[in-house]
Protein backbone atom coordinates (compact mmCIF):
# COMPACT_ATOMS: atom_id res chain seq x y z
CA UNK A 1 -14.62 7.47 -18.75
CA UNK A 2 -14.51 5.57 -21.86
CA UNK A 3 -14.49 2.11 -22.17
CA UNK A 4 -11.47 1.72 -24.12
CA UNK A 5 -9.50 2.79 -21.26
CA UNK A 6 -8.70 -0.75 -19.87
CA UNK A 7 -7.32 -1.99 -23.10
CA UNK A 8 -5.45 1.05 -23.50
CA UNK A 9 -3.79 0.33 -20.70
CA UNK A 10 -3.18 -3.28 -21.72
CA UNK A 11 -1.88 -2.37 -24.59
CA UNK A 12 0.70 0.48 -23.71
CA UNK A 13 1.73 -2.08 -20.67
CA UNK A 14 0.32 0.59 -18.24
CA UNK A 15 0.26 -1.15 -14.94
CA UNK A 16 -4.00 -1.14 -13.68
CA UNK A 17 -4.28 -0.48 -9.74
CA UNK A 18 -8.80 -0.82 -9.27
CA UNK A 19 -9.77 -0.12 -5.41
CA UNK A 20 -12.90 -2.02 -4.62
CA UNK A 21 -15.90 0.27 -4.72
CA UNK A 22 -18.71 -1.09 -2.14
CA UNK A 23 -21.47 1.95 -1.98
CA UNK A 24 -21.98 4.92 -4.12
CA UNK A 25 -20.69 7.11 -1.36
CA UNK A 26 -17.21 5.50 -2.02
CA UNK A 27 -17.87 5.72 -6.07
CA UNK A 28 -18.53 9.52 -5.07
CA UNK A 29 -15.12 9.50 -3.25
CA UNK A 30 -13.13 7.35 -5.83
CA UNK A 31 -14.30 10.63 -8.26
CA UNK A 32 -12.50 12.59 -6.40
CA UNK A 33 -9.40 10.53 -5.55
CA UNK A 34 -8.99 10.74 -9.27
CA UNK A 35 -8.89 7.06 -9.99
CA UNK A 36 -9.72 6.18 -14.05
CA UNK A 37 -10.97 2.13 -13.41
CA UNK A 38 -12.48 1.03 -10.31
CA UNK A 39 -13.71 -2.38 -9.20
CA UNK A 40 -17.16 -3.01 -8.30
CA UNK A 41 -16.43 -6.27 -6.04
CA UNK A 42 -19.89 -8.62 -5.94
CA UNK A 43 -18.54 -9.76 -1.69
CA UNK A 44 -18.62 -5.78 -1.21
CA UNK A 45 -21.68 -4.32 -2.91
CA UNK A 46 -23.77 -8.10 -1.70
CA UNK A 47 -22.70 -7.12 2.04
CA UNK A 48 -23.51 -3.55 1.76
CA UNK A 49 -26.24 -3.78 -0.27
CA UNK A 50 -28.29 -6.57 1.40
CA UNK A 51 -26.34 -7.66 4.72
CA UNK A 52 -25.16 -10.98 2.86
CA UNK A 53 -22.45 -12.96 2.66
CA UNK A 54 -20.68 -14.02 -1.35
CA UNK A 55 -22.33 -17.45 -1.61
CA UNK A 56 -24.69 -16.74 -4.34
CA UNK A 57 -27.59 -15.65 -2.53
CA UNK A 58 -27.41 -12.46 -4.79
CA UNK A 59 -29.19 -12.78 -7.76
CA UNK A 60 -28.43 -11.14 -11.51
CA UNK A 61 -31.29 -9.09 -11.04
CA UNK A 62 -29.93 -7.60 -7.75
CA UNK A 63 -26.59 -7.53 -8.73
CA UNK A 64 -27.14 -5.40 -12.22
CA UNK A 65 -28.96 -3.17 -10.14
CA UNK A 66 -26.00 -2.47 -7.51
CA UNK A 67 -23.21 -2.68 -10.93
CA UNK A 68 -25.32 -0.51 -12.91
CA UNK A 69 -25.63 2.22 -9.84
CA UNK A 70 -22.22 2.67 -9.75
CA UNK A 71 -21.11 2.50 -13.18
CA UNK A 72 -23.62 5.71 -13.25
CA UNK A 73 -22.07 7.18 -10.14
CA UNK A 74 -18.58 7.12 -11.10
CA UNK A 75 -16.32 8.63 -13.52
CA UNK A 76 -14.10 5.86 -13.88
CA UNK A 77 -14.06 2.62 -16.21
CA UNK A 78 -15.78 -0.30 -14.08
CA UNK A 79 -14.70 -3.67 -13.79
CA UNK A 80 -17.28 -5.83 -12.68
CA UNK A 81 -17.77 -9.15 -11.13
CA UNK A 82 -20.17 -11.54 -12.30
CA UNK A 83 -19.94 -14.27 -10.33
CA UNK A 84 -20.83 -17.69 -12.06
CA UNK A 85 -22.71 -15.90 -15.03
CA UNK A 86 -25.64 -16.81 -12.98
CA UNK A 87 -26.31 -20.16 -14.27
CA UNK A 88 -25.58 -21.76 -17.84
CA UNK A 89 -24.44 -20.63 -20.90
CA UNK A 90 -27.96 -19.09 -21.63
CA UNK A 91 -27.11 -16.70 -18.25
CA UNK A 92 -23.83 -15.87 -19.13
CA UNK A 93 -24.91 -14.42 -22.54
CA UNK A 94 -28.22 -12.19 -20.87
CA UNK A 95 -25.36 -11.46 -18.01
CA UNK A 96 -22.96 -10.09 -20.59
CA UNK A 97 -25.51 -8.45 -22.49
CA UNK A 98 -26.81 -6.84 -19.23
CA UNK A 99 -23.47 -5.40 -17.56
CA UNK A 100 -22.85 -4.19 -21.52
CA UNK A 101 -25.44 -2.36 -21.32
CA UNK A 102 -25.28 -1.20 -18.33
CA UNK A 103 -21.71 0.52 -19.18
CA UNK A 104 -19.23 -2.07 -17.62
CA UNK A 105 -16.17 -2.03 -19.16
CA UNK A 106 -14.85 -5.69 -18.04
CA UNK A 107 -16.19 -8.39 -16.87
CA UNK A 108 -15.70 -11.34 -15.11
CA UNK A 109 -16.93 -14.74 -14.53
CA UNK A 110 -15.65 -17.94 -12.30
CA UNK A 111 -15.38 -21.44 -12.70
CA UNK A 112 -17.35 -22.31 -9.85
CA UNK A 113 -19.96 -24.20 -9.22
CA UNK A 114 -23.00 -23.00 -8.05
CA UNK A 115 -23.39 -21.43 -5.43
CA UNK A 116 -20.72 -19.75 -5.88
CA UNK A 117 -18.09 -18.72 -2.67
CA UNK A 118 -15.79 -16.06 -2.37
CA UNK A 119 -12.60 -16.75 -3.51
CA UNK A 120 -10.84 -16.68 -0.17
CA UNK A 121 -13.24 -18.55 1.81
CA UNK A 122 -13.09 -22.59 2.29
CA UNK A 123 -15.82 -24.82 0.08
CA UNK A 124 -15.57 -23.94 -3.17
CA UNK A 125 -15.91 -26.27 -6.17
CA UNK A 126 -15.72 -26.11 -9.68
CA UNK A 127 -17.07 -26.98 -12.99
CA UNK A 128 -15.03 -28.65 -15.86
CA UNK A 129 -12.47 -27.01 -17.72
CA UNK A 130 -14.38 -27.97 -20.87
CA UNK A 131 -17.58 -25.63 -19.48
CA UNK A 132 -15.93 -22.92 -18.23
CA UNK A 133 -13.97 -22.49 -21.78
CA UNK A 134 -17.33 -22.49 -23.86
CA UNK A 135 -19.10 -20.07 -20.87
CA UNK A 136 -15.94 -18.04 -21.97
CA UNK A 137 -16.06 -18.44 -25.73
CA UNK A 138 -20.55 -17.78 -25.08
CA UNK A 139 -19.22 -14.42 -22.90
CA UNK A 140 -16.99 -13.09 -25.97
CA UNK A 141 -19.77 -13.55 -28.16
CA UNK A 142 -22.39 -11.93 -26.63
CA UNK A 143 -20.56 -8.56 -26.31
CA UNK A 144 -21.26 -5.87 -28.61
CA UNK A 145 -18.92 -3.95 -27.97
CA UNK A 146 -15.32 -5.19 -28.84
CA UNK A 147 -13.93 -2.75 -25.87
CA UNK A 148 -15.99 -4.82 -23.70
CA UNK A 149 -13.62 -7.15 -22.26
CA UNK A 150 -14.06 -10.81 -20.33
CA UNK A 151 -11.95 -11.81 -17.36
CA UNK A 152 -12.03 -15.51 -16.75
CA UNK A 153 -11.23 -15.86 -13.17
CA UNK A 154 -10.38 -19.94 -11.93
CA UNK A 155 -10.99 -21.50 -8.81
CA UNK A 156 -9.27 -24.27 -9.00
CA UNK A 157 -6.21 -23.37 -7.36
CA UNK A 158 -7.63 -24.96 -3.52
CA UNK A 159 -9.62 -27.16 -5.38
CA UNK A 160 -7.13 -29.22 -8.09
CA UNK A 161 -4.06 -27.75 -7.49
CA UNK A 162 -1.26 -24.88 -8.87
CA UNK A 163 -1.18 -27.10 -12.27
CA UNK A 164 -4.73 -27.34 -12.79
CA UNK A 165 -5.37 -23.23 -12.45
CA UNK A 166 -3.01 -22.82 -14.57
CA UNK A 167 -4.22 -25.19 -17.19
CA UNK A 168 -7.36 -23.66 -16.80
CA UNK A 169 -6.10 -20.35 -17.04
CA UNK A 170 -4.21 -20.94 -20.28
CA UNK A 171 -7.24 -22.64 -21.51
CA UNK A 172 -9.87 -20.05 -20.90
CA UNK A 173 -7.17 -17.18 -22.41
CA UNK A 174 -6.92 -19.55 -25.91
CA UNK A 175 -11.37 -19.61 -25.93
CA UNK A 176 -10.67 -15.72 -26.18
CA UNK A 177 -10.48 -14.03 -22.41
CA UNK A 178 -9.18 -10.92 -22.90
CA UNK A 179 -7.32 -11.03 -18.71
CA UNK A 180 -6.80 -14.34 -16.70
CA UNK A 181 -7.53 -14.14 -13.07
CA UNK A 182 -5.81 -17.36 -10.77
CA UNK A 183 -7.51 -16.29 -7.71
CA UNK A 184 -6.18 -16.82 -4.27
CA UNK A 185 -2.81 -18.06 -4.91
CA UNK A 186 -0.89 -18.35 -1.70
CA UNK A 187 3.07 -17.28 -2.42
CA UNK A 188 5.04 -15.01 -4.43
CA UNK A 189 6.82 -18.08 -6.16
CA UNK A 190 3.41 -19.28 -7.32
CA UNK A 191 2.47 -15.71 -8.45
CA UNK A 192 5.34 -15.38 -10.76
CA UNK A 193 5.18 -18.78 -11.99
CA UNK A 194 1.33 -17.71 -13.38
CA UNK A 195 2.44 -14.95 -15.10
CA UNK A 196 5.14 -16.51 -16.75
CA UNK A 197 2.97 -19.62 -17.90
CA UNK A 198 -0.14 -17.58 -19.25
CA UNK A 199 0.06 -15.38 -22.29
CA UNK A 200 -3.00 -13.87 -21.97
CA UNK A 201 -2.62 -10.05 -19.44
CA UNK A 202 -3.03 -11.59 -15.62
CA UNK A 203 -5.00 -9.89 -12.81
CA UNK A 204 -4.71 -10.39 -9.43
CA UNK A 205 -6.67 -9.85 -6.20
CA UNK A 206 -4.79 -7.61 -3.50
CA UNK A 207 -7.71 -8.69 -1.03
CA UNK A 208 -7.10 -7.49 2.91
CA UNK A 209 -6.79 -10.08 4.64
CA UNK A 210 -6.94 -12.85 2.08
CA UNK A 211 -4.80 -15.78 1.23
CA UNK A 212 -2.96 -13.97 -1.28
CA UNK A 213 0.72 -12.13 -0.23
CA UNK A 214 0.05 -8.73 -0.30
CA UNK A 215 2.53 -6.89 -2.52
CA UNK A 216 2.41 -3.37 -3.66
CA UNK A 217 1.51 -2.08 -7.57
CA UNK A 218 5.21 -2.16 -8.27
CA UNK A 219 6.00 -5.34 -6.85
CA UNK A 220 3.19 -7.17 -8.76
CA UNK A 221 4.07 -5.29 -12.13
CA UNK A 222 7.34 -6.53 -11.44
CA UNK A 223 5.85 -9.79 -11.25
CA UNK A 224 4.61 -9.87 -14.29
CA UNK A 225 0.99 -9.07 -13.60
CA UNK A 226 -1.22 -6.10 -15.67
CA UNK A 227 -4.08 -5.44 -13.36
CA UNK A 228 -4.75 -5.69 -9.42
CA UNK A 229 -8.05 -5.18 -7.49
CA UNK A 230 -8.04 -4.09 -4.51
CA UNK A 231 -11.78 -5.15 -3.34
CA UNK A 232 -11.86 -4.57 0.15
CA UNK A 233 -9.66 -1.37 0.77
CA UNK A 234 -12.42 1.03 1.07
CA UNK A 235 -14.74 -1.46 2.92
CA UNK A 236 -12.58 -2.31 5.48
CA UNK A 237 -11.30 1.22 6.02
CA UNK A 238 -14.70 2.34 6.46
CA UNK A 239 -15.76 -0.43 8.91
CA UNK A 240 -13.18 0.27 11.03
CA UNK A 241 -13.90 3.73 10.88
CA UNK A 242 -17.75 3.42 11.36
CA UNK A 243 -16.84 0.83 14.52
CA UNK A 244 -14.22 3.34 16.21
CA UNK A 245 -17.01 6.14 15.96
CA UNK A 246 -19.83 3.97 17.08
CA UNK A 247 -18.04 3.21 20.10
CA UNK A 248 -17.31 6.51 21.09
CA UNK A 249 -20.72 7.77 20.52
CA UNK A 250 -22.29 4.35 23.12
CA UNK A 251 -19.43 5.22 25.54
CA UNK A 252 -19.32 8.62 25.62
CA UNK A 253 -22.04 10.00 24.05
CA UNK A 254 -20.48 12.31 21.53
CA UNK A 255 -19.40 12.54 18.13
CA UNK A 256 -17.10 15.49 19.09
CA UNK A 257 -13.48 13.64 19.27
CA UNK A 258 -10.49 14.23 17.89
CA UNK A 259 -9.56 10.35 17.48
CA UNK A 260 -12.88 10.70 15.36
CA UNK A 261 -11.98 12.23 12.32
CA UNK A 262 -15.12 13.25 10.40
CA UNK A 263 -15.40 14.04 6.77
CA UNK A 264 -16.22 17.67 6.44
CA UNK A 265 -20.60 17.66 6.19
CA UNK A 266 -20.43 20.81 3.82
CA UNK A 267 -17.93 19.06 1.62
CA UNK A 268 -19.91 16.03 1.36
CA UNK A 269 -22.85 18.08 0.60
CA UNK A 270 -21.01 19.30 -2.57
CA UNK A 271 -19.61 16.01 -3.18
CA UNK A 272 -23.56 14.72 -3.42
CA UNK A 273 -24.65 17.56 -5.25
CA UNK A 274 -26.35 19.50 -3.33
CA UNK A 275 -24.87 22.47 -4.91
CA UNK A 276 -27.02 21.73 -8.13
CA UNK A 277 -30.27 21.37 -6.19
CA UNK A 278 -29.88 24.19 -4.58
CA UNK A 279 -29.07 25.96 -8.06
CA UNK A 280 -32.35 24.45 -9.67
CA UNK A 281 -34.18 25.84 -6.77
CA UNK A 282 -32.52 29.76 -7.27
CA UNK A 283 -33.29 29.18 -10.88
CA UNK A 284 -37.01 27.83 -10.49
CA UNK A 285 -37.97 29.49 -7.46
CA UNK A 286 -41.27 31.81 -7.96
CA UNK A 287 -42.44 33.82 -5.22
CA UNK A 288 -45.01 33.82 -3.19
């Protein structure tokens, strides 16, 4: 997919919906769902990845490896998170430099302190406006490519107040963000109020379970909002998929239910490629 695709989008006011991608199977699957931008959510690819929780035990290093896997596995234009920028404005520019290069087509950082949390958990803290706004103005420098865009995500919401974000927000939008991001705001009145205040296109987080209302891709559009993640959609699905067949397999020994569903094993095969394996082997094959 090219990278241009995002701003297209912004540009023709084409509302974004990005499901969270959390393993390459899912990348695989978004393929064939058909979706043209996916998100690649650093909570989801940190727990699947390494067992961890988001507090910024994942490093750049490990986290460039899990965004760069599935901006090679999908077909769709990636969004990527990047937490903090991993440390000063040094790390932000190898971080944006990196996920460039690696083929991510937006990218986004957070005004938090370090460690960072995720957005929807308790403890978080942030820097000051005035160092998030030059990590932002650092992160629009250091891209290469002007189809590269930065999303400046704030905190401060649980931290300062509805005021502060969207200070911040405006703030980090004037240093040259491309997309705002007030995470975890906690009603539709606030939600409105944000996109009417910022100029700059405004994403929003449709996390499962989160603090935000959960509103469908007309709704928020309606709100005034460009883009929406959808992080843990796939995750969660799976989890409770993977837990329902677990537990029939300890109780009764089988995987043979029909409250089970199973994705067909020869279409997954295909999905995988096996199909061009087995190809290259036809094509190589000498006998013996």
């Amino acid at each position: 997919m090219s990278k241009s695709v995002i701003r297209d989008k912004l540009v023709k006011q084409e509302f974004i919906v990005a499901p969270g991608i959390h393993d390459m199977m899912t990348a695989l699957l978004a393929n064939e769902a058909g979706f043209e931008i996916v998100y690649a959510s650093g909570y989801w690819l940190t727990a699947s990845g390494y067992g961890l929780p988001d507090v910024g035990i994942a490093t750049y290093t490990q986290m460039l490896d899990r965004v760069s896997t599935v901006a090679r596995t999908s077909n769709a234009a990636v969004i990527a998170d990047a937490d903090t920028g991993y440390g000063g404005l040094l790390n932000v520019h190898h971080t944006v430099r990196g996920y460039e290069e690696a083929n991510i087509s937006a990218i986004h950082i957070e005004d938090q302190e370090f460690p960072k949390k995720c957005g929807h958990t308790p403890g978080k803290r942030c820097v000051s406006k005035e160092e998030m706004v030059d990590k932002v103005k650092v992160a629009c420098e250091a891209r290469r490519n002007p189809d590269t865009l930065i999303i400046a995500r704030t905190d401060a919401y649980h931290v300062e107040g509805f005021n502060s974000a969207i200070e911040r927000g405006e703030a980090y939008g004037e240093a040259g963000a491309d997309i705002v991001f007030i995470e975890a705001l906690t009603s539709e009145e606030e939600m409105r109020l944000a996109c009417r205040d910022i100029s700059k296109p405004m994403m929003v987080n449709m996390s499962d379970g989160g603090l935000t209302p959960s509103r469908t891709a007309d709704e928020l559009e309606d709100m005034g909002y460009a883009l929406a993640i959808f992080p843990d959609i796939t995750a969660l699905a799976a989890n409770h998929a993977v837990m329902k067949a677990l537990t029939l397999l300890k109780e009764q020994g089988t995987s043979n239910d029909p409250s089970v569903p199973l994705y067909n094993f020869n279409a997954f095969c295909k999905l995988i490629g096996f199909e061009d394996v087995w190809a290259f082997d036809k094509k190589w094959a000498r006998d013996k």
